[in-house]
PDB file of N, CA and C in Angstrom:
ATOM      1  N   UNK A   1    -207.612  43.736 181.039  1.00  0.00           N
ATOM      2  CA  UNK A   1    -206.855  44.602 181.911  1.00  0.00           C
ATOM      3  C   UNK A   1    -206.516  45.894 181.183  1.00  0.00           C
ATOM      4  N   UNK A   2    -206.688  47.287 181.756  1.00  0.00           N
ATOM      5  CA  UNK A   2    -206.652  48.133 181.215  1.00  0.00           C
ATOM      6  C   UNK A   2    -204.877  48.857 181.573  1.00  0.00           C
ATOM      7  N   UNK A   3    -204.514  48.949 180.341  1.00  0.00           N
ATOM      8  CA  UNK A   3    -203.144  49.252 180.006  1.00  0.00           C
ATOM      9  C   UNK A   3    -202.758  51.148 180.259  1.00  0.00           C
ATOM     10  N   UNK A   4    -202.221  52.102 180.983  1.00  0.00           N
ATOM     11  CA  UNK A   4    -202.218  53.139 181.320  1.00  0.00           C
ATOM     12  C   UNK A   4    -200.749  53.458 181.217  1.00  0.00           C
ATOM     13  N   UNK A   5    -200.708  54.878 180.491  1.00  0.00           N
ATOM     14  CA  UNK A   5    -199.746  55.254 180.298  1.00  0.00           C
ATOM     15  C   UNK A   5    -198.657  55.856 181.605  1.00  0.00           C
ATOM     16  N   UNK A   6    -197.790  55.641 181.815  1.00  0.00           N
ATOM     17  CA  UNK A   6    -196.780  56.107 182.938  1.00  0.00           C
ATOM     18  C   UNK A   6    -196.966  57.774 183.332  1.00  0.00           C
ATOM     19  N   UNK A   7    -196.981  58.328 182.192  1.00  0.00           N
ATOM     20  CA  UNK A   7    -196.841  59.687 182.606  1.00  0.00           C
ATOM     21  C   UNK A   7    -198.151  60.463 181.886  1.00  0.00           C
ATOM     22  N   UNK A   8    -199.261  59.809 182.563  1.00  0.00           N
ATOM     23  CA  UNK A   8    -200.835  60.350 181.994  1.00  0.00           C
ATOM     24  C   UNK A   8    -200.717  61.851 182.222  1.00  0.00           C
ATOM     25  N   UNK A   9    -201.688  62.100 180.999  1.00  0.00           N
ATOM     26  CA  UNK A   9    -201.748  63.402 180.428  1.00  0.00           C
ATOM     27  C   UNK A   9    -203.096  63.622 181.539  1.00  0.00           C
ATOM     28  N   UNK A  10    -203.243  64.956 181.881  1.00  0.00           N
ATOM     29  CA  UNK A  10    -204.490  65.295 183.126  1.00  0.00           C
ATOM     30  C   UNK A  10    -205.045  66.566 183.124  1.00  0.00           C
ATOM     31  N   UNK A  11    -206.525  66.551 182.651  1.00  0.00           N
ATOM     32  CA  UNK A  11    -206.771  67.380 182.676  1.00  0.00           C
ATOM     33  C   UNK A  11    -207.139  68.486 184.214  1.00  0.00           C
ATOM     34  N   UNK A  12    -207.097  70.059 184.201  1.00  0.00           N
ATOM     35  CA  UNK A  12    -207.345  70.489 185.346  1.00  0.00           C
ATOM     36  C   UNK A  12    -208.765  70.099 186.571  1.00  0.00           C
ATOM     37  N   UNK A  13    -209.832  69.860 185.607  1.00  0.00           N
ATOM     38  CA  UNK A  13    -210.640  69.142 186.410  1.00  0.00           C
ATOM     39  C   UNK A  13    -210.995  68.084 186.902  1.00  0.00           C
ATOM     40  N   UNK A  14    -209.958  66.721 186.240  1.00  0.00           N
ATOM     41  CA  UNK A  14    -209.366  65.726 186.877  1.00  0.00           C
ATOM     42  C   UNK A  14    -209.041  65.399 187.576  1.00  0.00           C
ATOM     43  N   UNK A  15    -207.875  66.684 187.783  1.00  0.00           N
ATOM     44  CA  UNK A  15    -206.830  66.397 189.080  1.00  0.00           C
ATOM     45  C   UNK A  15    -206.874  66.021 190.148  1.00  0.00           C
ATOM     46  N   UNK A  16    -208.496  67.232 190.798  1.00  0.00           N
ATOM     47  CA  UNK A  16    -208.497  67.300 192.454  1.00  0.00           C
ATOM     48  C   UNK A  16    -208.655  65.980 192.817  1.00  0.00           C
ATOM     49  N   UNK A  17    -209.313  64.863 191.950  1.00  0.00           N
ATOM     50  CA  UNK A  17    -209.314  63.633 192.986  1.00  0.00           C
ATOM     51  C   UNK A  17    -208.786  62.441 191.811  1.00  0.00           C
ATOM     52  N   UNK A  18    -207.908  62.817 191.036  1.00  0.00           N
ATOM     53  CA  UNK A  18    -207.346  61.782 190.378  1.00  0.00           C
ATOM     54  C   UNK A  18    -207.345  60.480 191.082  1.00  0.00           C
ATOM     55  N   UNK A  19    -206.134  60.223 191.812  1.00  0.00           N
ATOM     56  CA  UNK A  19    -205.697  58.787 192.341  1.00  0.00           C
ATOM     57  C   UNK A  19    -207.179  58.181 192.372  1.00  0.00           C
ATOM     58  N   UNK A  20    -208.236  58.880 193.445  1.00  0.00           N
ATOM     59  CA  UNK A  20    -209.166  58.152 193.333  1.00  0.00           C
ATOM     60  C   UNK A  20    -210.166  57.776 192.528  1.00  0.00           C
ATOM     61  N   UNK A  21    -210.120  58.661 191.296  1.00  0.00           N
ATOM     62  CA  UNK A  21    -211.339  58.539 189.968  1.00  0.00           C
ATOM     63  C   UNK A  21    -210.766  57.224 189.503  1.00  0.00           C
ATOM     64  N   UNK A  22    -208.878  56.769 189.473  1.00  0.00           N
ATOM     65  CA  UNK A  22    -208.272  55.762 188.445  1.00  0.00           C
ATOM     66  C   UNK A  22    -208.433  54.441 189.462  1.00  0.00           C
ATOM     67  N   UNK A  23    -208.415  54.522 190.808  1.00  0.00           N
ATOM     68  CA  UNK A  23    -208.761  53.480 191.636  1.00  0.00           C
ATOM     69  C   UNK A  23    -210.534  53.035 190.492  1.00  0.00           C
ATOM     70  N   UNK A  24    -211.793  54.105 191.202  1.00  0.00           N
ATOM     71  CA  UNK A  24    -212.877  53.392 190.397  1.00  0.00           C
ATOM     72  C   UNK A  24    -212.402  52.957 188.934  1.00  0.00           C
ATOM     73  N   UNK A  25    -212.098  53.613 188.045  1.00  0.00           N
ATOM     74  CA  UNK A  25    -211.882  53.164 186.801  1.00  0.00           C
ATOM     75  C   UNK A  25    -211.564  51.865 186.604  1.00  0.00           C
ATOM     76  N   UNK A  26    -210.757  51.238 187.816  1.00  0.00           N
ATOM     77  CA  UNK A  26    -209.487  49.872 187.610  1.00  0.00           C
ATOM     78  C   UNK A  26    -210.455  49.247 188.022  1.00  0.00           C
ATOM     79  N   UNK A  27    -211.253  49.761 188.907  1.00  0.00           N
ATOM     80  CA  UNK A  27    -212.494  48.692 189.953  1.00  0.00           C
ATOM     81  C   UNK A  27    -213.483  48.317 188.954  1.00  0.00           C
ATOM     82  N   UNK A  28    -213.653  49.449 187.656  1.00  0.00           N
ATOM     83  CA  UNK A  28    -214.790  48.618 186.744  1.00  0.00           C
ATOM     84  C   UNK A  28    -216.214  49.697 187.688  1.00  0.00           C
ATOM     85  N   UNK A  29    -215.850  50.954 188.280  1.00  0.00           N
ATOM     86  CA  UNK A  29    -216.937  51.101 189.100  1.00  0.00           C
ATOM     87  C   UNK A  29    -217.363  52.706 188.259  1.00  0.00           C
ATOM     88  N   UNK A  30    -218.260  53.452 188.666  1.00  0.00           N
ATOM     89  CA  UNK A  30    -218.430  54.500 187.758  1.00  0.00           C
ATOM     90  C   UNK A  30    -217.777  55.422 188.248  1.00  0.00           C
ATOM     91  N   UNK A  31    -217.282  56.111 187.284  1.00  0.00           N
ATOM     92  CA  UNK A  31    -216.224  57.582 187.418  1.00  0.00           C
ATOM     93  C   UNK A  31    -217.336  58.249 186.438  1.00  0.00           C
ATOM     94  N   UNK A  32    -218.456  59.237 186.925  1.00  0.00           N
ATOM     95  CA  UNK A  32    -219.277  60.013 186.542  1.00  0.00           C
ATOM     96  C   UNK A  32    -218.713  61.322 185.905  1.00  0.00           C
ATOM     97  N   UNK A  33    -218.710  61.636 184.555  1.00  0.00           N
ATOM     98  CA  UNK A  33    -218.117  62.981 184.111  1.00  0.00           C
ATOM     99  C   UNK A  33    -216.593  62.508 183.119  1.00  0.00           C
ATOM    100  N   UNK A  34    -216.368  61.485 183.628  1.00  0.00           N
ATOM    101  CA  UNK A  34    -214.858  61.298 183.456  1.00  0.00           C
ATOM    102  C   UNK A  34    -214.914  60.935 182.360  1.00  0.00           C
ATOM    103  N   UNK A  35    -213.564  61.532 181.293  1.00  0.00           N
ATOM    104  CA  UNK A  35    -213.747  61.002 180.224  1.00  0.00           C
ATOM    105  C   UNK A  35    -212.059  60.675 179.914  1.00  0.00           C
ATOM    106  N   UNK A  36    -211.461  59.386 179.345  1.00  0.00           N
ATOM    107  CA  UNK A  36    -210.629  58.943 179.028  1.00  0.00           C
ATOM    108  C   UNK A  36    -210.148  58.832 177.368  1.00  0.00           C
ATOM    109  N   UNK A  37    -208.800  59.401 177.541  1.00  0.00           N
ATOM    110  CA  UNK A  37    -208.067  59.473 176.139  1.00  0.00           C
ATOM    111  C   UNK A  37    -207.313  58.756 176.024  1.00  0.00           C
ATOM    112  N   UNK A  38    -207.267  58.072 175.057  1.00  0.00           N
ATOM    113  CA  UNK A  38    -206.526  56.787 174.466  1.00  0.00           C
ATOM    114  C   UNK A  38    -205.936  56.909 173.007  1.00  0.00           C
ATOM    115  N   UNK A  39    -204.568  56.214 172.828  1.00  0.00           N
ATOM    116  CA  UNK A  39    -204.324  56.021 171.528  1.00  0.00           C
ATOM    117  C   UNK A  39    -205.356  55.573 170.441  1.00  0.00           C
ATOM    118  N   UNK A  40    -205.700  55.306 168.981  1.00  0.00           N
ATOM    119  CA  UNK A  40    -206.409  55.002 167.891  1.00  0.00           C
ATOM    120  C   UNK A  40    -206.303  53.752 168.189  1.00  0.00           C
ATOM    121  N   UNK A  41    -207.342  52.751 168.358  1.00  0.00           N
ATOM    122  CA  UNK A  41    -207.162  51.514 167.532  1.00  0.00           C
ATOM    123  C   UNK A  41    -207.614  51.484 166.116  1.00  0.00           C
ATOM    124  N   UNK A  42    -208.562  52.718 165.352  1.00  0.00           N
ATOM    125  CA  UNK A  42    -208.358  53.000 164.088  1.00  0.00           C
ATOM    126  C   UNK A  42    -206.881  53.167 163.105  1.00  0.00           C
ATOM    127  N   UNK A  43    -206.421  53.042 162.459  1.00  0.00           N
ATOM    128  CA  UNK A  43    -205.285  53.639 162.184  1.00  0.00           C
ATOM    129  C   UNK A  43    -205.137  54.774 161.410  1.00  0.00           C
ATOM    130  N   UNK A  44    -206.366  54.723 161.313  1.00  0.00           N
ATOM    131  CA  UNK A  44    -206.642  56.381 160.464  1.00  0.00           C
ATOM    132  C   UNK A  44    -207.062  57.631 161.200  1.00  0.00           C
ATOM    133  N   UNK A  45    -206.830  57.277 162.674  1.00  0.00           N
ATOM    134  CA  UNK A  45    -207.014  57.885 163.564  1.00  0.00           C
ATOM    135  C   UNK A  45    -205.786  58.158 164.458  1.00  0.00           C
ATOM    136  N   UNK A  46    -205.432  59.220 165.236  1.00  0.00           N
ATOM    137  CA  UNK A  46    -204.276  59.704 166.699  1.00  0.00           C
ATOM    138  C   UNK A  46    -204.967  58.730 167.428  1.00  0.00           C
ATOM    139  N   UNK A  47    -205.958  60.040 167.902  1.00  0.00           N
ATOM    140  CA  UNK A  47    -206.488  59.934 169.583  1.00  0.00           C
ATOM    141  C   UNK A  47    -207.681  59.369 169.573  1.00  0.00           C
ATOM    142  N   UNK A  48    -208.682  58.887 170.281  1.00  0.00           N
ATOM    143  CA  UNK A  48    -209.697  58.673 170.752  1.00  0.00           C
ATOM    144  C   UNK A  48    -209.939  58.769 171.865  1.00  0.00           C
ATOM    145  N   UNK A  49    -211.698  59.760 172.401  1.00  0.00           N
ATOM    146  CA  UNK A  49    -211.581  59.982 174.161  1.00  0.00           C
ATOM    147  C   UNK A  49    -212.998  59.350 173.954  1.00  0.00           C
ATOM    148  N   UNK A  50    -213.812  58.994 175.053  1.00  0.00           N
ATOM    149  CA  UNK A  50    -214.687  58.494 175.501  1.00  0.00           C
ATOM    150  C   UNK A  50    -214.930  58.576 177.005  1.00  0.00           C
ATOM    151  N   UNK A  51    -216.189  58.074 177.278  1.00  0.00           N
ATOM    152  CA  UNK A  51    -216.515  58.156 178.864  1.00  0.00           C
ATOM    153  C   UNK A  51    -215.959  57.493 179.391  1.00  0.00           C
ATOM    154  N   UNK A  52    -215.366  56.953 180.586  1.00  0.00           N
ATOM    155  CA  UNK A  52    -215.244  56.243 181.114  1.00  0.00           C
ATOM    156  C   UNK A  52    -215.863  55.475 182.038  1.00  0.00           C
ATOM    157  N   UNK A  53    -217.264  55.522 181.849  1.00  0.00           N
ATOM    158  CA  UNK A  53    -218.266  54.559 182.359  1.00  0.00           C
ATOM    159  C   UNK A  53    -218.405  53.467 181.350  1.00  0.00           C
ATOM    160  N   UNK A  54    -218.015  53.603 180.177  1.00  0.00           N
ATOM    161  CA  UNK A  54    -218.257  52.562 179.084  1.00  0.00           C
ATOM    162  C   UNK A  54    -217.189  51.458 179.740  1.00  0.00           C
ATOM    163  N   UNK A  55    -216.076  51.966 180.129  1.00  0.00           N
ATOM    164  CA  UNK A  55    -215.310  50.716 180.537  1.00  0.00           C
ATOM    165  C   UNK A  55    -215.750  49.507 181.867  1.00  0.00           C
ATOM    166  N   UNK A  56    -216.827  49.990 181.921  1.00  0.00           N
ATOM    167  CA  UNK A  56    -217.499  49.350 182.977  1.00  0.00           C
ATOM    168  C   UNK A  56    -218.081  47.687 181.932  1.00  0.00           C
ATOM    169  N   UNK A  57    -217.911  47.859 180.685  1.00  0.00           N
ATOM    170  CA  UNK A  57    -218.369  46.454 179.897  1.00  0.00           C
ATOM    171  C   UNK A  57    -217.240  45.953 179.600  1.00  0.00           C
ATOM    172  N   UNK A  58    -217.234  44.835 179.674  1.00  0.00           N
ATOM    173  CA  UNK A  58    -216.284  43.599 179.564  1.00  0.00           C
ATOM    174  C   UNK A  58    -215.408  43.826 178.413  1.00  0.00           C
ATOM    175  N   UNK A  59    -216.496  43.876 177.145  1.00  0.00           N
ATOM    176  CA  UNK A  59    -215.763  43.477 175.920  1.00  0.00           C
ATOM    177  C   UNK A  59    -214.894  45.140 175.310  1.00  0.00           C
ATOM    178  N   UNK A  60    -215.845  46.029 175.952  1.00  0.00           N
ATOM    179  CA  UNK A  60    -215.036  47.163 175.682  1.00  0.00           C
ATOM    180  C   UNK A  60    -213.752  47.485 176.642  1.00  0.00           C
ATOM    181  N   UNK A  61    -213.272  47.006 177.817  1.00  0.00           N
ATOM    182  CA  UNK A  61    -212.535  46.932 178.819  1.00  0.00           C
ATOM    183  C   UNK A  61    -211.527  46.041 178.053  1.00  0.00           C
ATOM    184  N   UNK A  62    -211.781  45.071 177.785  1.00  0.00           N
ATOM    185  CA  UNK A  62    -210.332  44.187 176.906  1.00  0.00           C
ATOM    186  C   UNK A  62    -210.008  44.492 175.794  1.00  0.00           C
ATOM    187  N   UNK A  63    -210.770  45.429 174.878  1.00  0.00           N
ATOM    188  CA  UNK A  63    -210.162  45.957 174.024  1.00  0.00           C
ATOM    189  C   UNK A  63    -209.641  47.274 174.131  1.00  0.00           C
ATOM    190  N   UNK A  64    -209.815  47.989 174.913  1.00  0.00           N
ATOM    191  CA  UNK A  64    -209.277  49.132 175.066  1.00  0.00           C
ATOM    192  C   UNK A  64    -208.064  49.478 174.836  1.00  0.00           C
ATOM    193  N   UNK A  65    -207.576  50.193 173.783  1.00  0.00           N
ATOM    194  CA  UNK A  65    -206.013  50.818 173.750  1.00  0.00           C
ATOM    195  C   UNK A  65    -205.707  51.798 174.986  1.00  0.00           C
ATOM    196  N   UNK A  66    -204.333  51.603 175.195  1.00  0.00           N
ATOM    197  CA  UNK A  66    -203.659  52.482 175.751  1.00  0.00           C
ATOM    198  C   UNK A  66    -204.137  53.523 176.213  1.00  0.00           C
ATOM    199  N   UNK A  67    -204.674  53.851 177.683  1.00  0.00           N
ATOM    200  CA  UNK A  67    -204.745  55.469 178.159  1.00  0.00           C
ATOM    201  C   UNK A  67    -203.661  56.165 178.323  1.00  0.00           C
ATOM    202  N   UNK A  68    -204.082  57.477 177.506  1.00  0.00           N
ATOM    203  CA  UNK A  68    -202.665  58.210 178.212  1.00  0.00           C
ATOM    204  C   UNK A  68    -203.346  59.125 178.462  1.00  0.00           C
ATOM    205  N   UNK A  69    -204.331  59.825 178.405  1.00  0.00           N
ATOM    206  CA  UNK A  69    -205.055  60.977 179.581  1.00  0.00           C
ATOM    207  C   UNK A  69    -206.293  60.618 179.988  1.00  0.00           C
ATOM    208  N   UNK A  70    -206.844  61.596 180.722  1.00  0.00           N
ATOM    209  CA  UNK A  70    -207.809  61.858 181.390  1.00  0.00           C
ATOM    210  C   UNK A  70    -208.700  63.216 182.015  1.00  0.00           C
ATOM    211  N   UNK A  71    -209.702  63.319 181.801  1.00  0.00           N
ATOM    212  CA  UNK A  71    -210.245  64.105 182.082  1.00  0.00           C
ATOM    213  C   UNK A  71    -211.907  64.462 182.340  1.00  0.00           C
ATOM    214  N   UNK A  72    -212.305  65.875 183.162  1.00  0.00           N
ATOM    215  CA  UNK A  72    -213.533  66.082 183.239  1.00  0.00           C
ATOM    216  C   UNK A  72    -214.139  66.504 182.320  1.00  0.00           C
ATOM    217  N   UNK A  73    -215.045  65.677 181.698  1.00  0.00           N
ATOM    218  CA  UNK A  73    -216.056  66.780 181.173  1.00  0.00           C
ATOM    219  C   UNK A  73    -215.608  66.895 179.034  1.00  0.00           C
ATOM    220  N   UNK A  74    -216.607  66.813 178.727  1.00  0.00           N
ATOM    221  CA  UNK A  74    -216.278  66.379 177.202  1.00  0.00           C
ATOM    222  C   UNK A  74    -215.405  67.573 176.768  1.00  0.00           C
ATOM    223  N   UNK A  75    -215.929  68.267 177.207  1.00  0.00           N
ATOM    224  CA  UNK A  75    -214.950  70.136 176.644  1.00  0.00           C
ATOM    225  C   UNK A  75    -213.088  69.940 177.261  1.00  0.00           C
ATOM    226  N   UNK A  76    -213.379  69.452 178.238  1.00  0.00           N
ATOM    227  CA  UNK A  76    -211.590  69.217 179.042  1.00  0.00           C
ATOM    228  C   UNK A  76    -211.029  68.502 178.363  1.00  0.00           C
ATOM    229  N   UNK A  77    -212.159  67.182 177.623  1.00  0.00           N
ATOM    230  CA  UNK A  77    -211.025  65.864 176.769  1.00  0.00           C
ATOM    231  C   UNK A  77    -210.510  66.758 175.370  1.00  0.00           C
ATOM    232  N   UNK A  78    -211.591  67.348 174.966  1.00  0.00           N
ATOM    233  CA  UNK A  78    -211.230  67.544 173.539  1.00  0.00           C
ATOM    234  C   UNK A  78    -209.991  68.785 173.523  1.00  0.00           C
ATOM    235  N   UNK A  79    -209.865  69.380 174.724  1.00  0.00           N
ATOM    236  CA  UNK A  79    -209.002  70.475 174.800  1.00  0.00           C
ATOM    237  C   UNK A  79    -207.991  69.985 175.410  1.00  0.00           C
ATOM    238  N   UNK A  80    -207.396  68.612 176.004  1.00  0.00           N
ATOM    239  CA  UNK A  80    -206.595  67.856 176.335  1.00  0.00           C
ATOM    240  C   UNK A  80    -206.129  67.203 175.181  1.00  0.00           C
ATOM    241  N   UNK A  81    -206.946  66.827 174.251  1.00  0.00           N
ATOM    242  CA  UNK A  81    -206.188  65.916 172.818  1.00  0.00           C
ATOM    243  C   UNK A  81    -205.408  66.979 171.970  1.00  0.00           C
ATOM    244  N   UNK A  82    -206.401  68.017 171.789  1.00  0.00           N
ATOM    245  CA  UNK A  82    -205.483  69.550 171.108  1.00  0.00           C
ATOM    246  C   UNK A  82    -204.149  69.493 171.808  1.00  0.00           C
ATOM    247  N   UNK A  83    -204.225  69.629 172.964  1.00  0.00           N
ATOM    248  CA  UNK A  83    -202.541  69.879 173.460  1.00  0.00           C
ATOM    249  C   UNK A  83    -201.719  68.552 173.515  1.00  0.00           C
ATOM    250  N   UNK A  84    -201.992  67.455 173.793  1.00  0.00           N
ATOM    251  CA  UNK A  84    -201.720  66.396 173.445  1.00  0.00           C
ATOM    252  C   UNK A  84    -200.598  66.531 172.049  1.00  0.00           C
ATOM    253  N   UNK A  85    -201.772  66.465 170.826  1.00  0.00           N
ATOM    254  CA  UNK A  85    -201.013  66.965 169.467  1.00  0.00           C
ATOM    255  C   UNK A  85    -200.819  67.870 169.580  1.00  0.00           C
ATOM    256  N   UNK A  86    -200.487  69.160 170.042  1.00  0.00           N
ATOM    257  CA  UNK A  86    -199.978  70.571 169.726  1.00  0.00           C
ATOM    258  C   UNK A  86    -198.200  70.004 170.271  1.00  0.00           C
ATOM    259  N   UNK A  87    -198.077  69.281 171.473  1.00  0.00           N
ATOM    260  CA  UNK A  87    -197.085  69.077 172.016  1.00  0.00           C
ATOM    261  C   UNK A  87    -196.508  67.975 171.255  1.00  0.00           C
ATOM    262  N   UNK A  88    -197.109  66.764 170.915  1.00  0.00           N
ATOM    263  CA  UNK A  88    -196.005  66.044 169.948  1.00  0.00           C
ATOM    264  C   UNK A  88    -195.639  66.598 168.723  1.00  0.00           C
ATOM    265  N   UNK A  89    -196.240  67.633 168.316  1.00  0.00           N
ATOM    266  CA  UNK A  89    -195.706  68.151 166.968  1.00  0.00           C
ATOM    267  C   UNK A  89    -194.802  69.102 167.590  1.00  0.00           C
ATOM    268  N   UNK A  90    -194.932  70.092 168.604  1.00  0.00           N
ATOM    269  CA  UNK A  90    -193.790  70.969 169.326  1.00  0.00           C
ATOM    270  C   UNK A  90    -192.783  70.145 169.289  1.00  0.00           C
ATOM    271  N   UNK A  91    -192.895  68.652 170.238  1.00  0.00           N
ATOM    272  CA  UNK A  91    -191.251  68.386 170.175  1.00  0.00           C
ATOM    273  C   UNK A  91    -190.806  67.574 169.150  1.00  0.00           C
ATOM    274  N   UNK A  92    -191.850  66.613 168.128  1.00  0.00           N
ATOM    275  CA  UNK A  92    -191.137  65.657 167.493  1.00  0.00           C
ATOM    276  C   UNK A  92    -190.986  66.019 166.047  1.00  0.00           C
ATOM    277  N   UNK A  93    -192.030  67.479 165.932  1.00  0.00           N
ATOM    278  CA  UNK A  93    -192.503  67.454 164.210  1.00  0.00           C
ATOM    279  C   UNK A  93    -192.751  66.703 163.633  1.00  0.00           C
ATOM    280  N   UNK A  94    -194.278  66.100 164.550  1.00  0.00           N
ATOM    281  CA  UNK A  94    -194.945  65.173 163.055  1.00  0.00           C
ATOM    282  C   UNK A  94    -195.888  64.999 163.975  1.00  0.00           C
ATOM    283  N   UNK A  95    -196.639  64.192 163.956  1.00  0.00           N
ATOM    284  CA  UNK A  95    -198.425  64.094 164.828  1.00  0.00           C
ATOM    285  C   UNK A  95    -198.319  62.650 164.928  1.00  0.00           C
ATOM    286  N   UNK A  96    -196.786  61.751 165.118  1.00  0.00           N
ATOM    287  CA  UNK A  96    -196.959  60.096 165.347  1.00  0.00           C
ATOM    288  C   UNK A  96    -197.070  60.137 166.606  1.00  0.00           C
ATOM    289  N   UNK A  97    -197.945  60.245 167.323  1.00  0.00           N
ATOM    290  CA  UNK A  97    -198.225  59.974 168.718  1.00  0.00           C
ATOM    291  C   UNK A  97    -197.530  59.404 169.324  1.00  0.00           C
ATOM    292  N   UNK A  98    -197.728  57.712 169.013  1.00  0.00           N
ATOM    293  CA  UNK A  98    -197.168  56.885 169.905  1.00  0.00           C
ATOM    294  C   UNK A  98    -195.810  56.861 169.912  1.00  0.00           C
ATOM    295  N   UNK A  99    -195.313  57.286 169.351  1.00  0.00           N
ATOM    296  CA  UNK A  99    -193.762  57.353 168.637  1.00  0.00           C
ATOM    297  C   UNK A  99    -193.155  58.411 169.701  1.00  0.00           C
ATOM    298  N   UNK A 100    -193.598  59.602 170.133  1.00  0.00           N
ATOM    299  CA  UNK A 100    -193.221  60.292 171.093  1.00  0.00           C
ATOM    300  C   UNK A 100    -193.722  60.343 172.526  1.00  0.00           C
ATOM    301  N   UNK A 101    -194.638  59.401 172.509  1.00  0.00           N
ATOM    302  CA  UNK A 101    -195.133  59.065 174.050  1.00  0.00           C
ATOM    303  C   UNK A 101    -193.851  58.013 173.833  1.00  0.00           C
ATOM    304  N   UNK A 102    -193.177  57.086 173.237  1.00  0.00           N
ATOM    305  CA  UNK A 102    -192.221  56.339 173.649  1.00  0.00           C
ATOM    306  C   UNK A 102    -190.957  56.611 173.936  1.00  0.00           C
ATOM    307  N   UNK A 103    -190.653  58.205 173.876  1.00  0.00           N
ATOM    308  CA  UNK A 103    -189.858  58.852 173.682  1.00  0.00           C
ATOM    309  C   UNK A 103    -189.631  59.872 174.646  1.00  0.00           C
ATOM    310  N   UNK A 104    -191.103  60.305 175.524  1.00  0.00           N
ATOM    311  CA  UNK A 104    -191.293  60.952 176.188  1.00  0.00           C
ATOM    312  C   UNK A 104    -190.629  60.733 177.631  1.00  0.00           C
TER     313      UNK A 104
END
């Protein structure tokens, strides 16, 4: 079961049909373009984004950490994780992610 953050981060080309890209996503069905940002299950890592057609496999679907954004298009994720960290260091001063998404 895929675990999603309350107050997902979204990118602008996301938006126009959000609700329904995260319906396919939950369905296991393809969200074409879409690419999903998640906490590290590295620990030497923040963020991690990927497609979100990969979650269409089992074993990558139950391991999946935490989404907290989303977005179109590989250029939108990587410019969504920048602000991501630009903003937890704005408010918390420091780059512990999860620490201020719990806070958020």
């Amino acid at each position: 079961m895929l675990n999603w953050y309350s107050k997902l981060f979204v990118g602008e080309g996301a938006r126009k049909n959000l609700s329904r890209t995260i319906l396919k996503i939950k369905a296991g069905r393809l969200a074409a373009g879409i690419y999903v940002i998640t906490l590290s299950a590295n620990p030497d890592n923040l963020l991690e984004f990927f497609r979100a057609d990969l979650l269409k496999q089992k074993a990558f679907r139950l391991n999946c950490p935490p989404i907290i954004g989303i977005a179109k298009g590989k250029d939108e994720a990587m410019d969504l994780v920048a602000q991501i960290l630009q903003e937890t260091y704005a408010c918390a001063g420091t780059f512990c992610v999860e620490e201020y998404l719990k806070n958020r």
